[in-house]
C-alpha atoms as a PDB file:
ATOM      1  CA  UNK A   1       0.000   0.000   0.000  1.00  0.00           C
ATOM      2  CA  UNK A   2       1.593   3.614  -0.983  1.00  0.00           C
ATOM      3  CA  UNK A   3       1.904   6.387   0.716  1.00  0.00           C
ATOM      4  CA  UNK A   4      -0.003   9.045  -0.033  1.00  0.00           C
ATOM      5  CA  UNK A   5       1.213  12.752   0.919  1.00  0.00           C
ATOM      6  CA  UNK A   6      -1.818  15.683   1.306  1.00  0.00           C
ATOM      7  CA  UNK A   7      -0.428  19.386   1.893  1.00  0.00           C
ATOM      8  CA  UNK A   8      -3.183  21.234   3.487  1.00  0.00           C
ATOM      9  CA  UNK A   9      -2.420  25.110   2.733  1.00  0.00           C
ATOM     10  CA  UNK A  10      -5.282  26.366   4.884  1.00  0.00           C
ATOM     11  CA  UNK A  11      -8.091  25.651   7.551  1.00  0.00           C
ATOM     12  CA  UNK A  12     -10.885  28.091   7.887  1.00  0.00           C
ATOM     13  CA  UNK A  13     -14.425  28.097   8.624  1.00  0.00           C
ATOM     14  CA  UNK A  14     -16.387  26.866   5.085  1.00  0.00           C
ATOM     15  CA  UNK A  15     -12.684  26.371   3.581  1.00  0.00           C
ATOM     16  CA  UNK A  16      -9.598  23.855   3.436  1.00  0.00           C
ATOM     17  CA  UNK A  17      -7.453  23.982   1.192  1.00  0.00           C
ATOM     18  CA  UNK A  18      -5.298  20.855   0.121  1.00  0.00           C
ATOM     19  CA  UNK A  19      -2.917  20.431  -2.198  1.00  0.00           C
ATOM     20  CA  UNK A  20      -3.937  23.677  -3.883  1.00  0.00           C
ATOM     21  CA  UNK A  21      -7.421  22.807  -4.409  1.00  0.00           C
ATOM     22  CA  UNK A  22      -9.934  24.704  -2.587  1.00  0.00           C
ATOM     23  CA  UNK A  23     -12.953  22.692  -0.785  1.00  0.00           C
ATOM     24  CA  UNK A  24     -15.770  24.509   0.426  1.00  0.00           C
ATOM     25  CA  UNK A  25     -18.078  22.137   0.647  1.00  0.00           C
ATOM     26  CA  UNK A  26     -17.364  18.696   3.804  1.00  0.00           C
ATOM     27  CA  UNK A  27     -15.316  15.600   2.281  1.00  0.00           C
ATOM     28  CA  UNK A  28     -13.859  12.187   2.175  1.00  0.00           C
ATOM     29  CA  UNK A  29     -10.644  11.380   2.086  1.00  0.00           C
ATOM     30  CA  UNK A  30      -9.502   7.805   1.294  1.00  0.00           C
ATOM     31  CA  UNK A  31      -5.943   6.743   0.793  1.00  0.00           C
ATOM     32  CA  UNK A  32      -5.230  10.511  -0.304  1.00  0.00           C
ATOM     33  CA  UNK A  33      -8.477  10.506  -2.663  1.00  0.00           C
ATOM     34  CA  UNK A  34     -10.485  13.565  -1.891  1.00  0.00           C
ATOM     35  CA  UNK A  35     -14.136  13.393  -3.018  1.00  0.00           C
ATOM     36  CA  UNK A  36     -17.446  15.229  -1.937  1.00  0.00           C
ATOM     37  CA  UNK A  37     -19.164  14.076   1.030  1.00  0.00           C
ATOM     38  CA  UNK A  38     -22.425  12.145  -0.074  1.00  0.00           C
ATOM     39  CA  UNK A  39     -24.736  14.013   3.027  1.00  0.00           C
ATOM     40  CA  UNK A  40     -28.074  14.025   1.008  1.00  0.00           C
ATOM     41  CA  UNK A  41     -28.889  10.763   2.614  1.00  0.00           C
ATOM     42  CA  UNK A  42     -28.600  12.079   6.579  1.00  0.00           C
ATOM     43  CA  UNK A  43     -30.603  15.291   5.874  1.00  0.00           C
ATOM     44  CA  UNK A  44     -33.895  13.499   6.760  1.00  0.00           C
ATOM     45  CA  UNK A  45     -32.562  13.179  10.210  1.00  0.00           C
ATOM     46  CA  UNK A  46     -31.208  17.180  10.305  1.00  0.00           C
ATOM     47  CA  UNK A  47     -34.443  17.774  12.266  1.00  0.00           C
ATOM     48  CA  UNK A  48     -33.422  15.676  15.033  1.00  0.00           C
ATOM     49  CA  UNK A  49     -29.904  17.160  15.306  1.00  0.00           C
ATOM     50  CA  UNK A  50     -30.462  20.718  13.817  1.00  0.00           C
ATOM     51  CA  UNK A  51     -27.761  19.933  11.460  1.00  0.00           C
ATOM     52  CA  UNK A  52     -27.299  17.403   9.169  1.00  0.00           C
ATOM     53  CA  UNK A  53     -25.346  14.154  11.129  1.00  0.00           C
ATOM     54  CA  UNK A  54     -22.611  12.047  10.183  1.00  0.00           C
ATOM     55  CA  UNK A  55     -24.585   8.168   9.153  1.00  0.00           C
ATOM     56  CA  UNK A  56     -23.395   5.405   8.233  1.00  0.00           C
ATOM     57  CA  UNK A  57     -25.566   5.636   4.983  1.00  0.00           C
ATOM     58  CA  UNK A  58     -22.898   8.045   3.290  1.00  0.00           C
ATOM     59  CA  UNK A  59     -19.502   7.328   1.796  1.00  0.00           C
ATOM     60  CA  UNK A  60     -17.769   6.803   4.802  1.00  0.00           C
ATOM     61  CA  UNK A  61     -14.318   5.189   3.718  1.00  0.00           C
ATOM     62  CA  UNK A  62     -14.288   2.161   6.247  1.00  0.00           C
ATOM     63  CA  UNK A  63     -11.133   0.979   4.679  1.00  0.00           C
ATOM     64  CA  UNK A  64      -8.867   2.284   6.720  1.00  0.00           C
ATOM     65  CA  UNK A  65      -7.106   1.157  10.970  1.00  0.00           C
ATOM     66  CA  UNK A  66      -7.774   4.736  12.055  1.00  0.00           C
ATOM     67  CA  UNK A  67     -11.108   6.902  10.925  1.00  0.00           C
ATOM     68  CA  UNK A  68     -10.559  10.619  11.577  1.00  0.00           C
ATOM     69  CA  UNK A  69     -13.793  12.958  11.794  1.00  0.00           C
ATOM     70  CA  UNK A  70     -12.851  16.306  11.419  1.00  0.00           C
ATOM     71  CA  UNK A  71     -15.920  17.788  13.428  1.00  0.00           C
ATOM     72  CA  UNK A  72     -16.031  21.649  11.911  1.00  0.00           C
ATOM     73  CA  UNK A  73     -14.497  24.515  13.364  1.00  0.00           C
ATOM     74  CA  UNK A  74     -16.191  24.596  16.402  1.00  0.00           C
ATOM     75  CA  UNK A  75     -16.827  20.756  16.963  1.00  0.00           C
ATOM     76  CA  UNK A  76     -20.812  20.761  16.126  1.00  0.00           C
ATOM     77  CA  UNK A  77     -21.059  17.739  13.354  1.00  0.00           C
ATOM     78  CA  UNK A  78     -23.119  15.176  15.015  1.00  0.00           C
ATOM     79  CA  UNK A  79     -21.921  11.711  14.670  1.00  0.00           C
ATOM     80  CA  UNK A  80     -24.659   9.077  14.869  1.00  0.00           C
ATOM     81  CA  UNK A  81     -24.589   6.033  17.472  1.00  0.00           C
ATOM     82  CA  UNK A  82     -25.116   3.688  13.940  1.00  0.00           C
ATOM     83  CA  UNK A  83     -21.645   4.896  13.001  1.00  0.00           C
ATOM     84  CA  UNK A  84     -19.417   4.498  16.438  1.00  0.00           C
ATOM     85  CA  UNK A  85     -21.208   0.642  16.156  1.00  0.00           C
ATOM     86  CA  UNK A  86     -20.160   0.040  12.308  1.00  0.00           C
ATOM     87  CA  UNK A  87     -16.807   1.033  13.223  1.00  0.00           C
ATOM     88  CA  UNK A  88     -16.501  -0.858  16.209  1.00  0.00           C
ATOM     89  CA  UNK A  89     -17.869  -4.198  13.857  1.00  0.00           C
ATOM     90  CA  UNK A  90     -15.274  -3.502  11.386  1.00  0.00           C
ATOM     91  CA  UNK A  91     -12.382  -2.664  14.079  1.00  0.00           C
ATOM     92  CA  UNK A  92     -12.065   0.684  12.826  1.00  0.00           C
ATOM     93  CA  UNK A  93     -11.005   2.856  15.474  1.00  0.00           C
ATOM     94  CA  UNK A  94     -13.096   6.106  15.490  1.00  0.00           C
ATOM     95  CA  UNK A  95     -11.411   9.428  16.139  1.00  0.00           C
ATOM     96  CA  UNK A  96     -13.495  13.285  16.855  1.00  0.00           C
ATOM     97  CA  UNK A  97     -11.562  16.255  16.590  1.00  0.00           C
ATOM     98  CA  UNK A  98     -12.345  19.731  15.348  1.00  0.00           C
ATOM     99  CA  UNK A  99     -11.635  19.857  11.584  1.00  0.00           C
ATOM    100  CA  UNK A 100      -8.395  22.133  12.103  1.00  0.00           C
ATOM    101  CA  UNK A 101      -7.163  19.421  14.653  1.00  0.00           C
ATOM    102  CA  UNK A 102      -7.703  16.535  11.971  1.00  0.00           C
ATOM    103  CA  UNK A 103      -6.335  18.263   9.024  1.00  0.00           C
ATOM    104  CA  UNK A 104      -3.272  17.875  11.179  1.00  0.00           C
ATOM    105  CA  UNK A 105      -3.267  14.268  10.878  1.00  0.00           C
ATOM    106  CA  UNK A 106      -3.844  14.125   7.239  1.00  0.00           C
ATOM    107  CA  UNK A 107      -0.964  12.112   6.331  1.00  0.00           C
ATOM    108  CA  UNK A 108      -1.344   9.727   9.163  1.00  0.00           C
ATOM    109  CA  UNK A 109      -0.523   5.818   7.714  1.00  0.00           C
ATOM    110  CA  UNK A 110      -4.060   3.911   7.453  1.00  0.00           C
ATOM    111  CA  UNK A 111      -5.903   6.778   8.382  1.00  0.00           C
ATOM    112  CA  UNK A 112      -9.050   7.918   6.868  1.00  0.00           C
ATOM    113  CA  UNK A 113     -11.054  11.175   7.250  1.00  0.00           C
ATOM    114  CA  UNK A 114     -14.492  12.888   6.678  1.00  0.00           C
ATOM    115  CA  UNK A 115     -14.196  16.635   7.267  1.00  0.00           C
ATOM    116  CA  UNK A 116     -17.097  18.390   8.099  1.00  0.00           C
ATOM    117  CA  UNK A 117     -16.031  22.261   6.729  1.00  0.00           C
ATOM    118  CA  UNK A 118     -18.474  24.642   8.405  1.00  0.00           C
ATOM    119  CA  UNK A 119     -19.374  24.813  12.281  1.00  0.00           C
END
């Protein structure tokens, strides 16, 4: 398995910036693959939370020793109990911190992430 190596430039509320392309929208990353995270299928539980949650019906990259949820700026992504139990089936250990926090950890061996953008 290669190492893959993810400059992040910048970390600001709605914006990261990694290896010179700008996200302003939450994402995935899997084995240094960035892609656009698939939240459509949690909104219908945004009333519950009064934002949109973390479930395990998006593309969650499970492949991974280490999942890294980068929270938002000021920690308010909620994270579903259906997603600390899918990673504790698959032996995935399950990490929260703050999106600046997690960007830290980008290049972290058989680490995964989802980072949430906004708050």
């Amino acid at each position: 398995m290669g190492r893959y190596i993810l400059e992040v430039a910048e970390v600001s509320f709605g914006k990261i910036v990694i290896d010179g392309r700008t996200f302003t929208e939450d994402i995935v990353i899997s084995k240094g693959k960035i892609e656009f995270r698939k939240k459509s299928v949690s909104r219908m539980m945004k009333h519950e939370y009064g934002h949109t949650p973390l479930t395990v019906h998006e593309n969650i990259p499970w492949d991974c020793g280490t999942l890294i949820v980068g929270t938002g700026m000021y920690g308010s992504l909620p994270v579903t109990d259906d997603v600390f139990k899918k990673a504790e089936q698959l032996g995935v250990k399950l990490v929260l911190k703050k999106t600046k926090d997690a960007a830290k950890s980008l290049n972290d061996p058989d680490t995964n992430f989802v980072l949430h953008i906004t708050c």
